[in-house]
PDB file of N, CA and C in Angstrom:
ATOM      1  N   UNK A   1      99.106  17.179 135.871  1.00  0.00           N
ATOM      2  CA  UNK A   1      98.661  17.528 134.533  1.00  0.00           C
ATOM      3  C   UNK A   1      99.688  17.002 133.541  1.00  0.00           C
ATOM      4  N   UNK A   2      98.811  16.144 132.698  1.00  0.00           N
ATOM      5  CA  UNK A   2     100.135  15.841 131.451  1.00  0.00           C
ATOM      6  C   UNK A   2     100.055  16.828 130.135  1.00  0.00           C
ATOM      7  N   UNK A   3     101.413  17.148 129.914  1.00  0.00           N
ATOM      8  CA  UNK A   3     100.864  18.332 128.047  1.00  0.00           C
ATOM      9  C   UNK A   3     101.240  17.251 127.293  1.00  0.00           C
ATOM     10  N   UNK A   4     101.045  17.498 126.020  1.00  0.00           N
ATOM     11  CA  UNK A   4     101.803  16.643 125.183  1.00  0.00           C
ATOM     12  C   UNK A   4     101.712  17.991 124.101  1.00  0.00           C
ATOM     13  N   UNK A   5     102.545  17.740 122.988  1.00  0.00           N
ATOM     14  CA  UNK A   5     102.670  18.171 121.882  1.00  0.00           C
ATOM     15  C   UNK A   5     102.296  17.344 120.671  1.00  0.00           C
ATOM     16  N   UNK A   6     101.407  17.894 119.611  1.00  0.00           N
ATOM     17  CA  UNK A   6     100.753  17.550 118.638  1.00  0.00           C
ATOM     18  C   UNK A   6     100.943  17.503 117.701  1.00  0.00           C
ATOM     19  N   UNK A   7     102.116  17.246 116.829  1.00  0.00           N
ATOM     20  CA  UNK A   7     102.253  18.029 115.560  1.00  0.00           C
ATOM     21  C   UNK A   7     101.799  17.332 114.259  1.00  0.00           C
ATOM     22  N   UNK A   8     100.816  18.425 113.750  1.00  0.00           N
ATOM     23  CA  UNK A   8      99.910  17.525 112.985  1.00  0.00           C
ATOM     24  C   UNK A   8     100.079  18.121 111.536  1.00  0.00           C
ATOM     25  N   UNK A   9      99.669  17.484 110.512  1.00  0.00           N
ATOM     26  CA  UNK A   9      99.851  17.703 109.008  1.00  0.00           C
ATOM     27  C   UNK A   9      98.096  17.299 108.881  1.00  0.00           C
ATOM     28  N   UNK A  10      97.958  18.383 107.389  1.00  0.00           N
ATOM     29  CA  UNK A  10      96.610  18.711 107.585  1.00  0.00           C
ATOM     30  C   UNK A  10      96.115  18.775 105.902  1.00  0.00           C
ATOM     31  N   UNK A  11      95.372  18.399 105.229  1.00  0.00           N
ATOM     32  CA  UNK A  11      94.438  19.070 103.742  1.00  0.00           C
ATOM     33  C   UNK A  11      95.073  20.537 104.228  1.00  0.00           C
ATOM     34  N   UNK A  12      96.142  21.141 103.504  1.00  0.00           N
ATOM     35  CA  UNK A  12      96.232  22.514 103.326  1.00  0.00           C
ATOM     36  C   UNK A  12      95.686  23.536 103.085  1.00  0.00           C
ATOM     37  N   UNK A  13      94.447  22.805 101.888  1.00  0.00           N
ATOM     38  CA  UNK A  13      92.985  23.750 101.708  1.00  0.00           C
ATOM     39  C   UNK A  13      92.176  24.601 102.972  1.00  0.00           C
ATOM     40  N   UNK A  14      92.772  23.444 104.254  1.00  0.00           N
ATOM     41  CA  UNK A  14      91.763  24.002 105.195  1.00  0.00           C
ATOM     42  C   UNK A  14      91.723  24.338 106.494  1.00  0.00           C
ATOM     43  N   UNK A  15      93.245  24.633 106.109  1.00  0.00           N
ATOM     44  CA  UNK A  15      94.623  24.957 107.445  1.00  0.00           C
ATOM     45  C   UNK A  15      93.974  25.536 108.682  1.00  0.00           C
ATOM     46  N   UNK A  16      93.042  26.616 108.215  1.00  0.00           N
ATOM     47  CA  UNK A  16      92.239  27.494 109.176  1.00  0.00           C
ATOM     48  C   UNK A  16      90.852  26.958 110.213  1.00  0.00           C
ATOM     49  N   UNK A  17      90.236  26.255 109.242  1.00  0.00           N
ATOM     50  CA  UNK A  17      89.289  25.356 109.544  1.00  0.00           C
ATOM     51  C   UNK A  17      89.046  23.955 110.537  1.00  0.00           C
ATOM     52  N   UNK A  18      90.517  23.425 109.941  1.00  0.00           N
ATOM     53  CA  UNK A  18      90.442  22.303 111.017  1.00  0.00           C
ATOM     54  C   UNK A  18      91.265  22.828 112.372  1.00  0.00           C
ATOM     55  N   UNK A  19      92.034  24.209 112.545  1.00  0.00           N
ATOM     56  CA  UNK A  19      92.475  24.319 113.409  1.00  0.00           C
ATOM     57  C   UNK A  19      91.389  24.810 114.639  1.00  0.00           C
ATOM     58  N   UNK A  20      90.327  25.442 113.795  1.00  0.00           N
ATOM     59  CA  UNK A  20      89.242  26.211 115.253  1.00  0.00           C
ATOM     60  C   UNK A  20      88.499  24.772 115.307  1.00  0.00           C
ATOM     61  N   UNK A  21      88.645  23.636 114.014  1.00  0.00           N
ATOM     62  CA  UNK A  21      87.887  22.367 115.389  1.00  0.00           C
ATOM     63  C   UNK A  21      88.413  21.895 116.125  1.00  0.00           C
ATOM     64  N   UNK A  22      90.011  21.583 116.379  1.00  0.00           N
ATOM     65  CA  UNK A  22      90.758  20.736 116.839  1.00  0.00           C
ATOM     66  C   UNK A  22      91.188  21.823 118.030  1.00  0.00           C
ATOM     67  N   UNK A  23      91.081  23.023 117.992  1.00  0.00           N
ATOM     68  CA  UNK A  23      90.949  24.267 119.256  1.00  0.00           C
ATOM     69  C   UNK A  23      89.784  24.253 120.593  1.00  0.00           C
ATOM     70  N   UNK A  24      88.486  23.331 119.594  1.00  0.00           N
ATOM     71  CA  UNK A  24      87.157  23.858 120.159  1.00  0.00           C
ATOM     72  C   UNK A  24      87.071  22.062 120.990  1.00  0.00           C
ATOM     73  N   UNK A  25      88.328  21.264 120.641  1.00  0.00           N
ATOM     74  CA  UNK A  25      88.064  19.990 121.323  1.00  0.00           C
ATOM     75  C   UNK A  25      88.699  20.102 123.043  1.00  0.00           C
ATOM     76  N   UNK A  26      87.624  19.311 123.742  1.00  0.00           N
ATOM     77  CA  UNK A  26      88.171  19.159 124.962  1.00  0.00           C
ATOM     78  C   UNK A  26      89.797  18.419 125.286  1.00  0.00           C
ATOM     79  N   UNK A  27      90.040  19.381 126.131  1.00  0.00           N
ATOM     80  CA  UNK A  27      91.503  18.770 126.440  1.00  0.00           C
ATOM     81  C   UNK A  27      92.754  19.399 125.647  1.00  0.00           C
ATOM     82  N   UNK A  28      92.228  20.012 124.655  1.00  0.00           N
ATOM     83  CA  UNK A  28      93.253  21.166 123.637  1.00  0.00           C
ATOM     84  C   UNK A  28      93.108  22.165 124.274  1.00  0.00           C
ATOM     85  N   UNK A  29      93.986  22.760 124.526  1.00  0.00           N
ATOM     86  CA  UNK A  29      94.432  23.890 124.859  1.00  0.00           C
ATOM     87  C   UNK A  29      94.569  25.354 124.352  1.00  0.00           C
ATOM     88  N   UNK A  30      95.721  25.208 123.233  1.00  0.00           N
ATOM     89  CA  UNK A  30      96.053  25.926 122.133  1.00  0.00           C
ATOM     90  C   UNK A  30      96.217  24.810 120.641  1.00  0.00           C
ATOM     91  N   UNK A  31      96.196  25.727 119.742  1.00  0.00           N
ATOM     92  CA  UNK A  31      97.100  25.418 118.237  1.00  0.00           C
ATOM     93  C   UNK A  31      97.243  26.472 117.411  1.00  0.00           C
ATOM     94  N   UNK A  32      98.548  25.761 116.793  1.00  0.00           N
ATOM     95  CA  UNK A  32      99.080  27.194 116.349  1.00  0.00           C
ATOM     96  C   UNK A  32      99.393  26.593 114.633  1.00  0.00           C
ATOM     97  N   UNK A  33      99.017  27.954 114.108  1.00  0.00           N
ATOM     98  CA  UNK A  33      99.386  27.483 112.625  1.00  0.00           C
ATOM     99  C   UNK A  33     100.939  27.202 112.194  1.00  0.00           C
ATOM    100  N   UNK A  34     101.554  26.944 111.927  1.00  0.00           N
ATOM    101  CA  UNK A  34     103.788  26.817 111.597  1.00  0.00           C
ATOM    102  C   UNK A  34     103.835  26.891 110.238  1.00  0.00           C
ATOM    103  N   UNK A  35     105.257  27.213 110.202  1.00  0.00           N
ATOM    104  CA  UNK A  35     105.692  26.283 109.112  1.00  0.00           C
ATOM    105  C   UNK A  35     106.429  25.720 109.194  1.00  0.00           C
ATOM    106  N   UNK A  36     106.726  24.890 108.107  1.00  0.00           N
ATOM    107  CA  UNK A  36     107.638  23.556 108.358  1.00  0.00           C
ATOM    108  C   UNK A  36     106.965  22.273 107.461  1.00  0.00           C
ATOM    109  N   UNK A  37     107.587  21.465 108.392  1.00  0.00           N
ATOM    110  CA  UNK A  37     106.645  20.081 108.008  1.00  0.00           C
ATOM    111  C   UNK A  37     105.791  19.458 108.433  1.00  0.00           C
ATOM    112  N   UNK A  38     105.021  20.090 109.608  1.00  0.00           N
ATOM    113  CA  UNK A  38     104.015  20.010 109.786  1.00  0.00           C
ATOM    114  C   UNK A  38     102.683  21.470 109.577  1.00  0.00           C
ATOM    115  N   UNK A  39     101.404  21.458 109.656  1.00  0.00           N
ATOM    116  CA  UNK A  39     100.449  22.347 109.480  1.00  0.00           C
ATOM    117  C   UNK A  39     100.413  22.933 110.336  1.00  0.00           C
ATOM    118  N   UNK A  40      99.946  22.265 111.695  1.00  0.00           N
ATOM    119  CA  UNK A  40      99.369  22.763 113.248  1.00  0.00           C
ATOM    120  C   UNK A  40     100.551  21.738 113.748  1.00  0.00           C
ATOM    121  N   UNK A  41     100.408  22.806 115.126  1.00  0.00           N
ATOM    122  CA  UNK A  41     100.623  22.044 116.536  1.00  0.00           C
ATOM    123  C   UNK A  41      99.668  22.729 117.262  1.00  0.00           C
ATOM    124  N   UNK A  42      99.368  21.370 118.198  1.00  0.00           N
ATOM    125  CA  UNK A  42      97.894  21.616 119.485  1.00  0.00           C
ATOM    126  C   UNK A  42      98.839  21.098 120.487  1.00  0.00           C
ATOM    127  N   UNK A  43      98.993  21.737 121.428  1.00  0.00           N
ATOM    128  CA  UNK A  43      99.075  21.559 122.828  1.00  0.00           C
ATOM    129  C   UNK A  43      98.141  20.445 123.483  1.00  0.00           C
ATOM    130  N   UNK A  44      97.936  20.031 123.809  1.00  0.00           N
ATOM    131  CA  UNK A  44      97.081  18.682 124.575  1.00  0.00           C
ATOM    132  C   UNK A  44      97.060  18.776 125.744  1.00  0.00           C
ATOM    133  N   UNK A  45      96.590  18.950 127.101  1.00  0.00           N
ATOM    134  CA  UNK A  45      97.034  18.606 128.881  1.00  0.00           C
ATOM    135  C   UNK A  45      95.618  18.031 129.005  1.00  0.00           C
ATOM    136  N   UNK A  46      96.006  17.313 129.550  1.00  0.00           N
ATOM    137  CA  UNK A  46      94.785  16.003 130.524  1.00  0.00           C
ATOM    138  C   UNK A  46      95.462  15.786 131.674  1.00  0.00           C
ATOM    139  N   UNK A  47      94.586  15.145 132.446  1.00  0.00           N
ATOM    140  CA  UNK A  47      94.773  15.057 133.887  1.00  0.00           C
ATOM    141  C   UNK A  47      96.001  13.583 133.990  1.00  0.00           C
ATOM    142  N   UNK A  48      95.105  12.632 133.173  1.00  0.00           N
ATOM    143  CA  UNK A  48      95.737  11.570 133.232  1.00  0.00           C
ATOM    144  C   UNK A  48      96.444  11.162 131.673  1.00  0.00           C
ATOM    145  N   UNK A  49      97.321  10.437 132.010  1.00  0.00           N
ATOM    146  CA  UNK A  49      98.168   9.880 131.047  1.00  0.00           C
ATOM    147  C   UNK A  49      97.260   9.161 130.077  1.00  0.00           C
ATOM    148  N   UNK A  50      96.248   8.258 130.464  1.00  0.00           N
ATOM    149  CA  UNK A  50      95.232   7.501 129.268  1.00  0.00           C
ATOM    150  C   UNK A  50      94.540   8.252 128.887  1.00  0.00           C
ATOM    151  N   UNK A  51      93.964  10.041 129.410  1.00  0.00           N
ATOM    152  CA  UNK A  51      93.224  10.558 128.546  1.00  0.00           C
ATOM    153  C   UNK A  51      94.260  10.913 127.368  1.00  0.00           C
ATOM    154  N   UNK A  52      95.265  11.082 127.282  1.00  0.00           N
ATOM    155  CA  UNK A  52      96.187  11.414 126.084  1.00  0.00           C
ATOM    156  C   UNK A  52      94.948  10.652 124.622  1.00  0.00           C
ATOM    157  N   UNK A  53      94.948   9.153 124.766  1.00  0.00           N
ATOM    158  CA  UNK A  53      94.162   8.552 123.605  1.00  0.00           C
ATOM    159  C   UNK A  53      92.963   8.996 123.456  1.00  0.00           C
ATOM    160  N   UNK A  54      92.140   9.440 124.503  1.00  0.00           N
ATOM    161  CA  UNK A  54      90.271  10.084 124.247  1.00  0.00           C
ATOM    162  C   UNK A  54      90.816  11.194 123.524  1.00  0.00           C
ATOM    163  N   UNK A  55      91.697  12.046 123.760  1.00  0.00           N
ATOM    164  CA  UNK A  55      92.120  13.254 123.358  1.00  0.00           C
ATOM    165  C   UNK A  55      92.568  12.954 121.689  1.00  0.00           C
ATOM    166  N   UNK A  56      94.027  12.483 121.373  1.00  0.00           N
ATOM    167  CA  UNK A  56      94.309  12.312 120.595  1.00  0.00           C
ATOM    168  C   UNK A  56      94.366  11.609 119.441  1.00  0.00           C
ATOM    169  N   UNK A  57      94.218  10.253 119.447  1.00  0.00           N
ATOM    170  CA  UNK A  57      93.500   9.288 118.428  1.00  0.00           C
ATOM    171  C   UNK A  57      92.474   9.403 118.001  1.00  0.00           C
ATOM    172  N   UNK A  58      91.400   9.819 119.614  1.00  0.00           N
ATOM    173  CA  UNK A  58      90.153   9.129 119.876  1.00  0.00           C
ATOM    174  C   UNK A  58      89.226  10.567 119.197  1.00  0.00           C
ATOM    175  N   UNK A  59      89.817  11.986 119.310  1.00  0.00           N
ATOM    176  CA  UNK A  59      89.283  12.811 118.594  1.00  0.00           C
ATOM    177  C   UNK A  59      89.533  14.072 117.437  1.00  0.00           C
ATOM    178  N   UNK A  60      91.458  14.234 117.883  1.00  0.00           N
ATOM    179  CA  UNK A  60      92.129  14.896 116.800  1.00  0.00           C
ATOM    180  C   UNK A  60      91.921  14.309 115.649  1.00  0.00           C
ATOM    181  N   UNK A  61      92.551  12.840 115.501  1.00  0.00           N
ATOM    182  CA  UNK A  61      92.843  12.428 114.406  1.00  0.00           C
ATOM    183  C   UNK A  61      91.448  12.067 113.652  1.00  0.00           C
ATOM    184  N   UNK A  62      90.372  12.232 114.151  1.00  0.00           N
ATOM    185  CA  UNK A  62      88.878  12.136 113.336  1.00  0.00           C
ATOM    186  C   UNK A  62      88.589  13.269 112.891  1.00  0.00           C
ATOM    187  N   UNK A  63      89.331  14.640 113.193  1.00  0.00           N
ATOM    188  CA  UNK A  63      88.901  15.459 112.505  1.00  0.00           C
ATOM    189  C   UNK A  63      88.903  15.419 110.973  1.00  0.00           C
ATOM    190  N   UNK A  64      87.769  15.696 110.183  1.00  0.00           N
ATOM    191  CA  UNK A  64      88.259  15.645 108.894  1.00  0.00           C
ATOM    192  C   UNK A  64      89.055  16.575 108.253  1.00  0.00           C
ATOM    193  N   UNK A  65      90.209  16.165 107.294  1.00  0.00           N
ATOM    194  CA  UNK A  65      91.447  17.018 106.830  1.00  0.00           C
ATOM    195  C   UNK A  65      92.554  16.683 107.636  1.00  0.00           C
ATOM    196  N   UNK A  66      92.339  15.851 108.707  1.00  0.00           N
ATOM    197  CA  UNK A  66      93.464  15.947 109.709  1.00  0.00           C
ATOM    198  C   UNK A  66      94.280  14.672 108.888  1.00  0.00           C
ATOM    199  N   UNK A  67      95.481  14.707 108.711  1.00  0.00           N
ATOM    200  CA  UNK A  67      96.052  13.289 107.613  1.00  0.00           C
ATOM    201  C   UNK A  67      96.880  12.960 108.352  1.00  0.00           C
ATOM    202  N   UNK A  68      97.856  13.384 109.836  1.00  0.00           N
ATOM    203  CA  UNK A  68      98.815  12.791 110.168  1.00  0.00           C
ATOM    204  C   UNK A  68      99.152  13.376 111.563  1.00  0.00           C
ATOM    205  N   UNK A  69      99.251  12.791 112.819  1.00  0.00           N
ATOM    206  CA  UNK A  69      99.932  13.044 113.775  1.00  0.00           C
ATOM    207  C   UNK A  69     101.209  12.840 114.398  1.00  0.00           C
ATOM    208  N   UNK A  70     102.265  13.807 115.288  1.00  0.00           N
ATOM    209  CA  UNK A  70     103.082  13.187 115.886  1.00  0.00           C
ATOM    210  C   UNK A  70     103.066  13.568 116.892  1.00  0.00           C
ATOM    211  N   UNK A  71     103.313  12.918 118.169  1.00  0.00           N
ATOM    212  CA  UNK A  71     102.989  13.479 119.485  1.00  0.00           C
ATOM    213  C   UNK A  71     104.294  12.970 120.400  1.00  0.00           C
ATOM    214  N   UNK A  72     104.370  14.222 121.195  1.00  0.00           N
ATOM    215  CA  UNK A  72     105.701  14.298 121.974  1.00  0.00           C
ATOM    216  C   UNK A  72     104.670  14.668 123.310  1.00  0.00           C
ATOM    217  N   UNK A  73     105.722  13.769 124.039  1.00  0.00           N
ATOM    218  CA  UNK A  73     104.792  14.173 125.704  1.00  0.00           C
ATOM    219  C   UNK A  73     105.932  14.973 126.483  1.00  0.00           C
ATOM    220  N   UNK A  74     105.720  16.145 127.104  1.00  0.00           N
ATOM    221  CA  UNK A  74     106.597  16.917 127.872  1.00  0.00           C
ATOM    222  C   UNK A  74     106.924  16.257 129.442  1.00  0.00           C
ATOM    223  N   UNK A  75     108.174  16.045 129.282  1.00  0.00           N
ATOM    224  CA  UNK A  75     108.475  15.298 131.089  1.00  0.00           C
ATOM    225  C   UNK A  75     108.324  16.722 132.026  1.00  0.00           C
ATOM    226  N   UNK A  76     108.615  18.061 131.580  1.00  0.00           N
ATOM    227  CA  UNK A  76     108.752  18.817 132.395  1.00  0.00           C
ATOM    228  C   UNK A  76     108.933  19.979 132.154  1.00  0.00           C
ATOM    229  N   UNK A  77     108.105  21.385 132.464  1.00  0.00           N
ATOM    230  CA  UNK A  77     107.656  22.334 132.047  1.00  0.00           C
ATOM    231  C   UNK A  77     108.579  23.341 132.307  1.00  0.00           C
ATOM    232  N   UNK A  78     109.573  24.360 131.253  1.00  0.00           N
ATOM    233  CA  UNK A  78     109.954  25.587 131.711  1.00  0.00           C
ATOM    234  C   UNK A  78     109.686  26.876 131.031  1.00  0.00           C
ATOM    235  N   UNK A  79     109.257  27.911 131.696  1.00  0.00           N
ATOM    236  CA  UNK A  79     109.122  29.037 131.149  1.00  0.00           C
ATOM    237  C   UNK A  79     109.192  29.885 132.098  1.00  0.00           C
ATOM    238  N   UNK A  80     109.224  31.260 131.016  1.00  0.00           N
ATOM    239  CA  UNK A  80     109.870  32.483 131.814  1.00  0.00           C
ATOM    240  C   UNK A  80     109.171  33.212 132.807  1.00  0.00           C
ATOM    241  N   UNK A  81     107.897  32.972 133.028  1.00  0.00           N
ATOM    242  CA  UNK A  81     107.158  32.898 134.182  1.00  0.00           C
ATOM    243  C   UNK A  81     107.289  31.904 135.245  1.00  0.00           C
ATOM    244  N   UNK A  82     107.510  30.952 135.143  1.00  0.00           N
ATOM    245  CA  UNK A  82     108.245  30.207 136.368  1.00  0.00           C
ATOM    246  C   UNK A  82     109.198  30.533 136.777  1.00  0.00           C
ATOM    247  N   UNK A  83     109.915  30.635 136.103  1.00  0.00           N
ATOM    248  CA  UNK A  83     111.679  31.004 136.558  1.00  0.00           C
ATOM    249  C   UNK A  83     112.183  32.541 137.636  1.00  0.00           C
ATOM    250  N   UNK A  84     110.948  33.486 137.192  1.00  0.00           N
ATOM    251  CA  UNK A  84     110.370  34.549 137.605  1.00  0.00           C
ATOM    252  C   UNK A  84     110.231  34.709 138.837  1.00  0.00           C
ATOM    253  N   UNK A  85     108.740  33.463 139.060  1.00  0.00           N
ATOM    254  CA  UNK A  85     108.456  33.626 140.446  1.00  0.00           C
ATOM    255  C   UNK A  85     109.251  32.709 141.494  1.00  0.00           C
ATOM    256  N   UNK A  86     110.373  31.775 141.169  1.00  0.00           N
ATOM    257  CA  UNK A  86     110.914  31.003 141.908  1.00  0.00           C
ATOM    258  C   UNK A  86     111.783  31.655 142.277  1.00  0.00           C
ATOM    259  N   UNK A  87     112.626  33.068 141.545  1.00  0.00           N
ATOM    260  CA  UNK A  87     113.657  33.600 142.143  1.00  0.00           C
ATOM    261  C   UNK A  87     113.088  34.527 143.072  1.00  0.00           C
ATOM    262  N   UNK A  88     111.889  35.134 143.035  1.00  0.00           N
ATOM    263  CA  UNK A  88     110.581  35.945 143.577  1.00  0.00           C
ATOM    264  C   UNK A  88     110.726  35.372 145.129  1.00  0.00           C
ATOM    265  N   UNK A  89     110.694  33.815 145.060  1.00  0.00           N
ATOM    266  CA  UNK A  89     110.540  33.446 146.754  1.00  0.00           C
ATOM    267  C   UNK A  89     111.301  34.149 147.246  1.00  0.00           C
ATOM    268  N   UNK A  90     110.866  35.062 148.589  1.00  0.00           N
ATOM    269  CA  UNK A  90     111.532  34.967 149.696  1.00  0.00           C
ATOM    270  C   UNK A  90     112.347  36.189 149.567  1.00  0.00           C
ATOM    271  N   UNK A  91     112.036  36.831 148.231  1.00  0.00           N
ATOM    272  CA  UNK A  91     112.847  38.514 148.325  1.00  0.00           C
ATOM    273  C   UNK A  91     111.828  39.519 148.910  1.00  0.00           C
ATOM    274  N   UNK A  92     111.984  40.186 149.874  1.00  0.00           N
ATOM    275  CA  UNK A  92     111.503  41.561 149.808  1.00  0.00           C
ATOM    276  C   UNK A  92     111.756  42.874 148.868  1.00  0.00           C
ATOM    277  N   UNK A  93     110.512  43.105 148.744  1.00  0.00           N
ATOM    278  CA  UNK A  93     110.291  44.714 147.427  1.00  0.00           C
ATOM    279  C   UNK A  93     111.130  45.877 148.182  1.00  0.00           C
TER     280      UNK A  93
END
């Protein structure tokens, strides 16, 4: 599974709006409203590395209001649920 990170700038008018379309697209995951300098970030995971473009060019950036993307691809996933069950191996309760 590849994630990537999305971070997108948006028509501010419609912060809310383009986020439940760009939510309701295949291959998105999550998005979350921020602040900062960007509007949204969408999470992205596809199977393969070339769906990244069906996903992201090919249908974020057509959303209308959507004015700008930047996308970061994750080499490698950590969180506090992993870390959890890896120390988990192999202890008895």
């Amino acid at each position: 599974m590849i994630t990537s990170i999305v971070l997108i700038k948006t028509n501010v008018d419609q912060i809310p709006e383009i986020a439940e379309k760009i939510a309701a697209l295949e291959g998105v995951s999550e998005v979350y409203s921020v602040t900062g300098a960007h509007d949204l970030i969408a999470m992205v995971r596809v199977a393969a590395h070339d769906d990244l473009a069906d996903v992201i060019p090919g249908r974020i950036s057509k959303v209308p209001g959507v004015e700008a993307t930047e996308t970061h691809i994750a080499f490698r996933t950590y969180s506090q649920h992993d870390l959890e069950a890896a120390f988990a191996i192999g202890l008895d309760a």
